[in-house]
PDB file of N, CA and C in Angstrom:
ATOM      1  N   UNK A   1     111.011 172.241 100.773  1.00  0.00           N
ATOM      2  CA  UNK A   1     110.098 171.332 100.119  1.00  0.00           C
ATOM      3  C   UNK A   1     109.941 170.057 100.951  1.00  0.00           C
ATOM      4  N   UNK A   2     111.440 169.671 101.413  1.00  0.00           N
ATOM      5  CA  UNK A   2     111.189 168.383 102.244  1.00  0.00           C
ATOM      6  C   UNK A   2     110.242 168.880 103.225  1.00  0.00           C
ATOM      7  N   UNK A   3     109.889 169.808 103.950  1.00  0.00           N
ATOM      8  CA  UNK A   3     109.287 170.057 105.146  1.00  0.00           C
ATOM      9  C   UNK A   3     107.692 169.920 104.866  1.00  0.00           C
ATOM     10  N   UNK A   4     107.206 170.048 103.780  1.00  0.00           N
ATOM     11  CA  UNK A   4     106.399 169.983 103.259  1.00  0.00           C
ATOM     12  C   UNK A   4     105.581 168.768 102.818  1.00  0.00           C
ATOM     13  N   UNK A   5     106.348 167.650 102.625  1.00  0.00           N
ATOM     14  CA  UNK A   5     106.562 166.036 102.787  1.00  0.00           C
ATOM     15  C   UNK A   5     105.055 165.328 103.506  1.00  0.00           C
ATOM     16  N   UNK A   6     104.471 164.690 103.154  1.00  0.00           N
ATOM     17  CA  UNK A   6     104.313 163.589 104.814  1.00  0.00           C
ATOM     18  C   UNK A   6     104.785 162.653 104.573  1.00  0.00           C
ATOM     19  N   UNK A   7     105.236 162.637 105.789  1.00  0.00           N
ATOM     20  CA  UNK A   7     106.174 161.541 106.621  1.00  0.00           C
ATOM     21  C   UNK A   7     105.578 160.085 106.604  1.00  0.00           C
ATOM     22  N   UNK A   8     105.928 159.465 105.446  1.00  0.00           N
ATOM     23  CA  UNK A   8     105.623 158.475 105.155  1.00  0.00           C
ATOM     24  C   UNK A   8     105.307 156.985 106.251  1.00  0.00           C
ATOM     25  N   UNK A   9     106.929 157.078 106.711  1.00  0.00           N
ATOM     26  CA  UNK A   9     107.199 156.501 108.253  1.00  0.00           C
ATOM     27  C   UNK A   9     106.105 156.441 109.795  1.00  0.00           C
ATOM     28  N   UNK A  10     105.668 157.544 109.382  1.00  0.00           N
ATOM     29  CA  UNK A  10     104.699 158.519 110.541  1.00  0.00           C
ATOM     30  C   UNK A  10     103.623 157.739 109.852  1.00  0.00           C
ATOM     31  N   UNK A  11     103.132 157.785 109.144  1.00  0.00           N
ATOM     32  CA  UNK A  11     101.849 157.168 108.671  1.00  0.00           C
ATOM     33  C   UNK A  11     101.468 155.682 108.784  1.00  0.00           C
ATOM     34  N   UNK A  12     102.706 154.913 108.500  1.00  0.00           N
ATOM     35  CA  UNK A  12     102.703 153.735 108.245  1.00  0.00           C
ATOM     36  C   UNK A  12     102.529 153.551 110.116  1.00  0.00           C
ATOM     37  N   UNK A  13     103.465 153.969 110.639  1.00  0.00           N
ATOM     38  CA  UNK A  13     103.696 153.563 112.342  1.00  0.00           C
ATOM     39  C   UNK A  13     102.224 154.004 113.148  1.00  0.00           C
ATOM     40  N   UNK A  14     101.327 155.134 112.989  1.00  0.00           N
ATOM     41  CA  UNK A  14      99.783 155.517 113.405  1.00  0.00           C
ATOM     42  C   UNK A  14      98.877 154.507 112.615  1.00  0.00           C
ATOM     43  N   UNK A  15      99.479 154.255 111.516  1.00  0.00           N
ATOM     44  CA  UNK A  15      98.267 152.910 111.026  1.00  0.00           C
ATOM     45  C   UNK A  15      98.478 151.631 111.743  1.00  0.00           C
ATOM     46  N   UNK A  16      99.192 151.550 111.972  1.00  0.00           N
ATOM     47  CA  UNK A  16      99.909 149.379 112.691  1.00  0.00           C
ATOM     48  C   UNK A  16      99.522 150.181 113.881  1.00  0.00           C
ATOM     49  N   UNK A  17      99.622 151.001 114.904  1.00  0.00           N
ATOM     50  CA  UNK A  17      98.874 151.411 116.254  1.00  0.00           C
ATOM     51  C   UNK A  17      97.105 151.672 116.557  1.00  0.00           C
ATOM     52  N   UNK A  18      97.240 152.499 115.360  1.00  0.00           N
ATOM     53  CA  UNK A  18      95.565 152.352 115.513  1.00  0.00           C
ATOM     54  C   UNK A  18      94.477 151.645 115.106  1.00  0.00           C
ATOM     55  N   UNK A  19      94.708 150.871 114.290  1.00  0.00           N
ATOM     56  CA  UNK A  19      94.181 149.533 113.894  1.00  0.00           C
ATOM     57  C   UNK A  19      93.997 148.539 114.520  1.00  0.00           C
ATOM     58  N   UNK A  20      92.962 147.690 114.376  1.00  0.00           N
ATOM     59  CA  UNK A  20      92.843 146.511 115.369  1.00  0.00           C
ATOM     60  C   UNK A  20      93.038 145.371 114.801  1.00  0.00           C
ATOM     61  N   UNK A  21      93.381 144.871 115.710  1.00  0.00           N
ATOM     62  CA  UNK A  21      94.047 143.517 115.029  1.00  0.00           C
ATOM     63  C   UNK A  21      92.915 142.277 114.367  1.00  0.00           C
ATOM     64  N   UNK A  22      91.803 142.766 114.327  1.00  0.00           N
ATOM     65  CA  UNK A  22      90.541 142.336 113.447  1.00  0.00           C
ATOM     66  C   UNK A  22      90.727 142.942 112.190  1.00  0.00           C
ATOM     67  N   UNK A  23      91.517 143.399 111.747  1.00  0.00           N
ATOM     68  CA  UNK A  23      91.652 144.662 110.435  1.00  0.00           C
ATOM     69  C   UNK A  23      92.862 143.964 109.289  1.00  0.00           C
ATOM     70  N   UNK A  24      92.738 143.681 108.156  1.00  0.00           N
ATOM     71  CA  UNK A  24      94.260 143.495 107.642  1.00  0.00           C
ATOM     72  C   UNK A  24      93.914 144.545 106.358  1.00  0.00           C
ATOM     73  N   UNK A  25      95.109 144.915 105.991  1.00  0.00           N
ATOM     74  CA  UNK A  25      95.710 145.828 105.193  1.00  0.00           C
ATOM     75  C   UNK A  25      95.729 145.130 103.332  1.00  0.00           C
ATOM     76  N   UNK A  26      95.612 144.996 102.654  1.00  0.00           N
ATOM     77  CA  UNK A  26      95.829 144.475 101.522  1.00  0.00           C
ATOM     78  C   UNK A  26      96.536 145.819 100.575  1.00  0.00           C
ATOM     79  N   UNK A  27      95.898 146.955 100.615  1.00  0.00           N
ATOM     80  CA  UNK A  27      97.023 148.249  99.625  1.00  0.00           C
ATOM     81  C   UNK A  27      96.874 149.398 100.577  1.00  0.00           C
ATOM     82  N   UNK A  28      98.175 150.094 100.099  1.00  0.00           N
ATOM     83  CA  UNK A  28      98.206 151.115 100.963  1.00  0.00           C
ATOM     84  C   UNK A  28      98.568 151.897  99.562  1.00  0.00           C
ATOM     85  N   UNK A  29      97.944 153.420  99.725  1.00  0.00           N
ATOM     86  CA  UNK A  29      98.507 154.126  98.811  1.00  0.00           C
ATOM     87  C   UNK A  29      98.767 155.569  99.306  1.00  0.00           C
ATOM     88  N   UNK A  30      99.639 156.191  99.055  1.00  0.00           N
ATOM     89  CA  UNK A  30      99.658 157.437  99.573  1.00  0.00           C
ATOM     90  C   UNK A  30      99.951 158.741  98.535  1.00  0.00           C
ATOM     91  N   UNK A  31      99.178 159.522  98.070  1.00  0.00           N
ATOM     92  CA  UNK A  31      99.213 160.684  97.364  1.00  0.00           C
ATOM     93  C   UNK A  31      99.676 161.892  98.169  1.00  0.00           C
ATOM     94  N   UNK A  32     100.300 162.761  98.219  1.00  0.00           N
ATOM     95  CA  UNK A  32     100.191 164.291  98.884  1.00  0.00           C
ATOM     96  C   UNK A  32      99.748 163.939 100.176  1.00  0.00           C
ATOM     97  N   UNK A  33      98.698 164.452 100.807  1.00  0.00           N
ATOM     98  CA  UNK A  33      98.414 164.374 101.885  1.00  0.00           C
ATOM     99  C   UNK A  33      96.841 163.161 101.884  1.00  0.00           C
ATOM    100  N   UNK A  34      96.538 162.505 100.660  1.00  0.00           N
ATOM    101  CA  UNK A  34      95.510 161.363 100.876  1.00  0.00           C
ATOM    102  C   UNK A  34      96.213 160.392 101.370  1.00  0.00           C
ATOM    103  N   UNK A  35      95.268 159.156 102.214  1.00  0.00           N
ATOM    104  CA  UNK A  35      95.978 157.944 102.744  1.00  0.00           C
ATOM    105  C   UNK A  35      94.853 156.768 101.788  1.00  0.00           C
ATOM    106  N   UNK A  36      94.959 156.123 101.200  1.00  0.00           N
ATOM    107  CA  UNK A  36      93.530 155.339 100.829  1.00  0.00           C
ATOM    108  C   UNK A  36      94.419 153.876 101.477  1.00  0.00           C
ATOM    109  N   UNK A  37      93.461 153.307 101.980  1.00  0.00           N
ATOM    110  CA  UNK A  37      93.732 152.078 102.543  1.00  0.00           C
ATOM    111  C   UNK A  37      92.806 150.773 102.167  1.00  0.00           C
ATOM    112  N   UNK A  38      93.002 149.793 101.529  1.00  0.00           N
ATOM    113  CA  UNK A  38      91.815 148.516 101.290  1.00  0.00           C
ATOM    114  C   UNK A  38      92.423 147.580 102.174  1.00  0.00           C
ATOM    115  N   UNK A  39      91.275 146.720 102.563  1.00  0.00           N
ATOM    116  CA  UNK A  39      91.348 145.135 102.983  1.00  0.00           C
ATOM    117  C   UNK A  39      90.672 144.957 103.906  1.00  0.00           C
ATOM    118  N   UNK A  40      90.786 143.915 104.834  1.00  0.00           N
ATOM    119  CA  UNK A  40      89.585 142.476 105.440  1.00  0.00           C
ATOM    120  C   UNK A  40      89.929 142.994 107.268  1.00  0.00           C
ATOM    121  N   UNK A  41      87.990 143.013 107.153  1.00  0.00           N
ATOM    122  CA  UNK A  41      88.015 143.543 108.424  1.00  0.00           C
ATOM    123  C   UNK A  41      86.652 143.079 109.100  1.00  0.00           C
ATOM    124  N   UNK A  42      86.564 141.880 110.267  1.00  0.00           N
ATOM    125  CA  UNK A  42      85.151 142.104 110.686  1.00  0.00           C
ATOM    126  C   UNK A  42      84.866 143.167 111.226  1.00  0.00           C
ATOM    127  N   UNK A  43      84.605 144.278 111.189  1.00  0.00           N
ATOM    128  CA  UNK A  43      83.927 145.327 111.257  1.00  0.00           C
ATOM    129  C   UNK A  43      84.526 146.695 110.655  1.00  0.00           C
ATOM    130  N   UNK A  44      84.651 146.455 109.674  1.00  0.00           N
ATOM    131  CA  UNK A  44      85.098 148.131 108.800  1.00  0.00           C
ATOM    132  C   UNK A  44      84.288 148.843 109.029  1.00  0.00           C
ATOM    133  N   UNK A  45      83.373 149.041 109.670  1.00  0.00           N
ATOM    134  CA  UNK A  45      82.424 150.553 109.610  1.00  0.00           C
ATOM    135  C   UNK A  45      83.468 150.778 110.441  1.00  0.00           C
ATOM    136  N   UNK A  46      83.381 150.331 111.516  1.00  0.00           N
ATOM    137  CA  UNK A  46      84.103 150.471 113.339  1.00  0.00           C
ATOM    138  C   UNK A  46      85.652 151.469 112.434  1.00  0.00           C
ATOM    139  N   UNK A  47      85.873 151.419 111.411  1.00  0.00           N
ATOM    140  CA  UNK A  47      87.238 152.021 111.226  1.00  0.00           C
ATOM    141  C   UNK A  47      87.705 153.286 111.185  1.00  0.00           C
ATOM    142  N   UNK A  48      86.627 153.860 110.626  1.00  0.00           N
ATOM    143  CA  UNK A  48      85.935 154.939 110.335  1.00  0.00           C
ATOM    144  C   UNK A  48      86.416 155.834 111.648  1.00  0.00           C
ATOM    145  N   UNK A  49      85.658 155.695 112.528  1.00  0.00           N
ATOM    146  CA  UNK A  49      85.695 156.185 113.974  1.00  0.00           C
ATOM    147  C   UNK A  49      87.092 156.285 114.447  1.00  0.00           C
ATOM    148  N   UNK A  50      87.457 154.553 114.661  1.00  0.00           N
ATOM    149  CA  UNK A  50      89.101 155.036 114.821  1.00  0.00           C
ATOM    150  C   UNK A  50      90.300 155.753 114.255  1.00  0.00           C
ATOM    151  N   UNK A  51      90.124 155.968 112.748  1.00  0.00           N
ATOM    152  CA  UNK A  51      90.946 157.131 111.809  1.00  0.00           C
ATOM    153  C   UNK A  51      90.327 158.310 112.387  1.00  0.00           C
ATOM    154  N   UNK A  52      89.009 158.687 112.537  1.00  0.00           N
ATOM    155  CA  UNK A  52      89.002 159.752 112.420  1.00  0.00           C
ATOM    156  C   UNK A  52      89.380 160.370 114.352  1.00  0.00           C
ATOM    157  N   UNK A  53      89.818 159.481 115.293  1.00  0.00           N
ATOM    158  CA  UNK A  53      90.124 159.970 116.519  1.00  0.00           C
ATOM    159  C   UNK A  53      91.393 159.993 117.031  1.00  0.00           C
ATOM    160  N   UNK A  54      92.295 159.933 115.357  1.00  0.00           N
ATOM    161  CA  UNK A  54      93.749 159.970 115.323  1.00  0.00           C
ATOM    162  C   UNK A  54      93.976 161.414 115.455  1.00  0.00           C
ATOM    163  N   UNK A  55      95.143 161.722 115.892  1.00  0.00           N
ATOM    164  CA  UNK A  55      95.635 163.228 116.049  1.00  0.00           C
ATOM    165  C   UNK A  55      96.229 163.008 114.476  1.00  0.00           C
ATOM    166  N   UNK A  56      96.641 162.046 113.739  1.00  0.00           N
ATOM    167  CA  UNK A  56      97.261 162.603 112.483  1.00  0.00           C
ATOM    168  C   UNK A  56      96.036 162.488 110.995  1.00  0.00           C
ATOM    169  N   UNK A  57      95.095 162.189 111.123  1.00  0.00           N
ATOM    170  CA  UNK A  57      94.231 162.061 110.631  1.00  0.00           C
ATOM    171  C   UNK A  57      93.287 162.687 110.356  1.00  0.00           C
ATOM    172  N   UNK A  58      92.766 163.669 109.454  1.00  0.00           N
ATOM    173  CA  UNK A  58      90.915 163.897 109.384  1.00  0.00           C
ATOM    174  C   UNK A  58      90.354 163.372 108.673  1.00  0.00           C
ATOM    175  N   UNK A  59      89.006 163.343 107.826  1.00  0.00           N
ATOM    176  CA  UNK A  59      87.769 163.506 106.657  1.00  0.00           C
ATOM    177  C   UNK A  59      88.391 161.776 106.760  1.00  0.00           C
ATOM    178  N   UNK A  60      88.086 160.825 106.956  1.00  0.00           N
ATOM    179  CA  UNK A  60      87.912 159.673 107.126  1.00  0.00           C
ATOM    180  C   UNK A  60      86.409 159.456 106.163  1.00  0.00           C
ATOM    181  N   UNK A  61      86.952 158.395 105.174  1.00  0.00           N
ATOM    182  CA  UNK A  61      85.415 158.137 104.722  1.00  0.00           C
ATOM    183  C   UNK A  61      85.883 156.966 103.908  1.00  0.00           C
ATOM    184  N   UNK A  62      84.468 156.638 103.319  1.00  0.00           N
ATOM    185  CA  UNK A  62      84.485 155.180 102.545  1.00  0.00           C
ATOM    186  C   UNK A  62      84.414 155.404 101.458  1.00  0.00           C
ATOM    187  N   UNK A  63      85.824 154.651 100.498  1.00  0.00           N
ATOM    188  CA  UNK A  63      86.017 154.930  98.977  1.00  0.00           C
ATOM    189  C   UNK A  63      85.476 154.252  97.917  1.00  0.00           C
ATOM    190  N   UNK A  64      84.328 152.963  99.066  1.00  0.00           N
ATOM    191  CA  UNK A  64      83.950 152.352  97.592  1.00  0.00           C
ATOM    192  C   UNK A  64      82.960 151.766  99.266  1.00  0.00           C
ATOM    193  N   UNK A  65      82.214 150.943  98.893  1.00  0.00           N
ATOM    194  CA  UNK A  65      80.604 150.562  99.669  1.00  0.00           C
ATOM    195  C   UNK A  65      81.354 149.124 100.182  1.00  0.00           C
ATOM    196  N   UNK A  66      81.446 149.074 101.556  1.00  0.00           N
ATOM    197  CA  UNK A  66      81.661 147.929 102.086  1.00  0.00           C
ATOM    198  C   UNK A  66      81.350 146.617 101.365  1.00  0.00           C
ATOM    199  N   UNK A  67      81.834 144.997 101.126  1.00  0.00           N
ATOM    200  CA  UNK A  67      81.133 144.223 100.701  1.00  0.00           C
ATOM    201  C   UNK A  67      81.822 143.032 101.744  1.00  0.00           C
ATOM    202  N   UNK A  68      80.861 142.319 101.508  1.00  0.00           N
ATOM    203  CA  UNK A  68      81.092 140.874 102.435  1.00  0.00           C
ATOM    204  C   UNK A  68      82.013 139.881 101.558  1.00  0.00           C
ATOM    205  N   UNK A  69      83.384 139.452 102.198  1.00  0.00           N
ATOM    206  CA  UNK A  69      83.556 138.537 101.344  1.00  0.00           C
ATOM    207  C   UNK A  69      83.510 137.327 102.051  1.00  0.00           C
ATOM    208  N   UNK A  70      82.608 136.406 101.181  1.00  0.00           N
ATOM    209  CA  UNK A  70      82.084 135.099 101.840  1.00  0.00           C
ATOM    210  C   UNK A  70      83.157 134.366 102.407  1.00  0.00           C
ATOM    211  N   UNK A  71      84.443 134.266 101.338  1.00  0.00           N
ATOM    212  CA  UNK A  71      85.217 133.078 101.463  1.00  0.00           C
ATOM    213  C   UNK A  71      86.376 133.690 102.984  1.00  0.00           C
ATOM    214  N   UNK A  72      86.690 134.894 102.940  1.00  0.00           N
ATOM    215  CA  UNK A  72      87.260 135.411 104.326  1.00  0.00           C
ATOM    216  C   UNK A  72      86.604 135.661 105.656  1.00  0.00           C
ATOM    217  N   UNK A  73      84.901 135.346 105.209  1.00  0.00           N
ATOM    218  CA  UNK A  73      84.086 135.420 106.187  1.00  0.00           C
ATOM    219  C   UNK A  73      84.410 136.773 107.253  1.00  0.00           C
ATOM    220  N   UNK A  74      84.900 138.228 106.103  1.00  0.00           N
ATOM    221  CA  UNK A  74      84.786 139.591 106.282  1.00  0.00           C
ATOM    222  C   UNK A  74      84.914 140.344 105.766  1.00  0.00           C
ATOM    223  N   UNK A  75      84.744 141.713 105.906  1.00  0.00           N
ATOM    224  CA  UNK A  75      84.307 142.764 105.489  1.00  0.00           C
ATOM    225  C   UNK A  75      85.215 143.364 104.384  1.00  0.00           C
ATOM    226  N   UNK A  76      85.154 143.286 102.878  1.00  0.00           N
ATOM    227  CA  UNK A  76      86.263 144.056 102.681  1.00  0.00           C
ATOM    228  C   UNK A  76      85.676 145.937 102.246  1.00  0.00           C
ATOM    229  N   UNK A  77      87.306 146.149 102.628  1.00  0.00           N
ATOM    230  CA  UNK A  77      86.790 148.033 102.552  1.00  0.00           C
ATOM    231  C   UNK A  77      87.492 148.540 101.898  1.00  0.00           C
ATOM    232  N   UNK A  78      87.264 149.680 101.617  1.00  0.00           N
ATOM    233  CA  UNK A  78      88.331 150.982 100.904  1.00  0.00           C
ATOM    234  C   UNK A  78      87.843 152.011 101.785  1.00  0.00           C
ATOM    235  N   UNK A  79      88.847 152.416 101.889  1.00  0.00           N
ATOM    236  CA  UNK A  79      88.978 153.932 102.729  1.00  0.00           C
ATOM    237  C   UNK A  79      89.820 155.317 102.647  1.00  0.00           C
ATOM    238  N   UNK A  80      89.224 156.313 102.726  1.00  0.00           N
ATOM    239  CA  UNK A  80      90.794 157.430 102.268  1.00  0.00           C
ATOM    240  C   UNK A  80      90.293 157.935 103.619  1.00  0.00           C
ATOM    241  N   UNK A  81      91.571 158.910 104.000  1.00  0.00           N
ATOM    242  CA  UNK A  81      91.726 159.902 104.630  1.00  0.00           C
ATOM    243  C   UNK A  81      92.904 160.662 104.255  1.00  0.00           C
ATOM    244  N   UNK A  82      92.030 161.743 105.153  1.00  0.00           N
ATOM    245  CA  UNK A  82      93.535 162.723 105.082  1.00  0.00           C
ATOM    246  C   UNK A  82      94.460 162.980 105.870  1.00  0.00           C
ATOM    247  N   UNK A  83      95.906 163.082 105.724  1.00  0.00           N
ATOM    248  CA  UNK A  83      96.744 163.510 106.889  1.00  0.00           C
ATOM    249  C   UNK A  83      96.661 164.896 107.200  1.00  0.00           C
ATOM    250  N   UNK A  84      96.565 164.824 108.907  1.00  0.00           N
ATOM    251  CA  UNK A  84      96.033 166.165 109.264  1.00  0.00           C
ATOM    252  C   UNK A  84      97.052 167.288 109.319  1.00  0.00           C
ATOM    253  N   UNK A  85      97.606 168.501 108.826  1.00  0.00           N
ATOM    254  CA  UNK A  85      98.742 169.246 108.834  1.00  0.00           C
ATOM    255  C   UNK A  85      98.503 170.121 110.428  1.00  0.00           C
ATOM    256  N   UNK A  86      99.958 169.890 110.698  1.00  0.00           N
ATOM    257  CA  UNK A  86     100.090 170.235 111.763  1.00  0.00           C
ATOM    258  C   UNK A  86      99.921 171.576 112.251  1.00  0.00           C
ATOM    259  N   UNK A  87      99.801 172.456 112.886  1.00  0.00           N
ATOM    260  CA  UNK A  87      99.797 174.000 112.838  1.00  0.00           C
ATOM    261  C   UNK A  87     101.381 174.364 113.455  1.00  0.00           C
ATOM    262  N   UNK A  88     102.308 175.087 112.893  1.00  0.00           N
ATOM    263  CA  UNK A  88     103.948 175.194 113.010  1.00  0.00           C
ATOM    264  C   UNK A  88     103.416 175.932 114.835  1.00  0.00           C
ATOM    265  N   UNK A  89     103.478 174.830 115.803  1.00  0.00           N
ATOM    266  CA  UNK A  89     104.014 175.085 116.987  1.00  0.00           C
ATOM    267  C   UNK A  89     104.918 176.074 117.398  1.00  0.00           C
ATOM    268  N   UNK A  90     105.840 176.322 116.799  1.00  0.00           N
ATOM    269  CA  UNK A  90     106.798 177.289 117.186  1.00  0.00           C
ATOM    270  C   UNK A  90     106.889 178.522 116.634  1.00  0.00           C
ATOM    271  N   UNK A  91     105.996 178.986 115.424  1.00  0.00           N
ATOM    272  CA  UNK A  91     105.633 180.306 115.333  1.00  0.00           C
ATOM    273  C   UNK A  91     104.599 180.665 116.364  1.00  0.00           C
ATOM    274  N   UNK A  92     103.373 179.663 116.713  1.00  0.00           N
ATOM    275  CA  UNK A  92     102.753 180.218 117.755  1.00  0.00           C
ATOM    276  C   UNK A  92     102.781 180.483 118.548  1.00  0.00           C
ATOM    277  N   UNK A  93     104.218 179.875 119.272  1.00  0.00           N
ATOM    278  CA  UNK A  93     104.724 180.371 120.739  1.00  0.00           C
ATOM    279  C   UNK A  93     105.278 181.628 120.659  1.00  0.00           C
ATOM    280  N   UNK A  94     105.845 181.945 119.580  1.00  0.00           N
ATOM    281  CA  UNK A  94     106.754 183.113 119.174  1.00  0.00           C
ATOM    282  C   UNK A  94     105.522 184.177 119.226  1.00  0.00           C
ATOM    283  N   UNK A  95     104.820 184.039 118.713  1.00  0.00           N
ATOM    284  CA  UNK A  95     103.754 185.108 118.983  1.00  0.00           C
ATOM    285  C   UNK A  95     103.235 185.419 119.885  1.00  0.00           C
ATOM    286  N   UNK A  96     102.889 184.481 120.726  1.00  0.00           N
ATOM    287  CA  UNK A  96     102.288 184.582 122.056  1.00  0.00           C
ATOM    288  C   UNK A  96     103.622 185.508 122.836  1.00  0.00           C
ATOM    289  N   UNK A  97     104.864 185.362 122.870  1.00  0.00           N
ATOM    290  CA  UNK A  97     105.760 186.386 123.598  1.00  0.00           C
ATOM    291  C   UNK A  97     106.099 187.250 122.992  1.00  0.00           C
ATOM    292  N   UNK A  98     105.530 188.396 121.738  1.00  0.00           N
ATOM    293  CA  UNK A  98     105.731 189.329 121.582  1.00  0.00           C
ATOM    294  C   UNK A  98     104.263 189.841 122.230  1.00  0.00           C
ATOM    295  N   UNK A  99     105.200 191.337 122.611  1.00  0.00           N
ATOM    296  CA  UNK A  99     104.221 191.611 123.200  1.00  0.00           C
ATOM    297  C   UNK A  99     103.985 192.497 124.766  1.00  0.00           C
TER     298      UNK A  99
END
């Protein structure tokens, strides 16, 4: 079951890397394999792109309609994605040498 997990750790450490430091975080939530992420960004579309050119990441999208907030003079967002499941590496090698 643990194997089955995502790696909470793993998520948190690909988000603080792939993010730009124009970006801040306000909630993080994590379900099963959803990531939903809110907060202040001059350019949250631009985010989009970078989740989705993560190796741990797919289906990147917007969970609620960008809005401007005047007084931070940026963008706030909601966003989910999904964590991408890995394909078990080591049965596929195993297969490839039978044979």
């Amino acid at each position: 079951m643990k194997l089955e997990s995502v790696p909470i750790a793993q998520i948190l450490e690909e988000l603080a890397r792939i993010l730009p430091d124009t970006a801040w975080l306000t909630d993080l939530r994590i379900e099963g394999d959803t990531v939903e992420i809110s907060g202040l960004s001059t350019s949250a579309a631009n985010l989009l792109p970078v989740l989705e050119r993560s190796p741990h990441f797919v289906d990147a999208a917007l969970a609620a309609p960008l809005t401007l907030d005047p007084r931070e003079d940026k963008e706030r967002f909601s966003l989910r994605v999904r964590v991408r499941r890995q394909p078990p590496e080591r049965a596929s090698s195993r297969e490839g040498r039978s044979g």
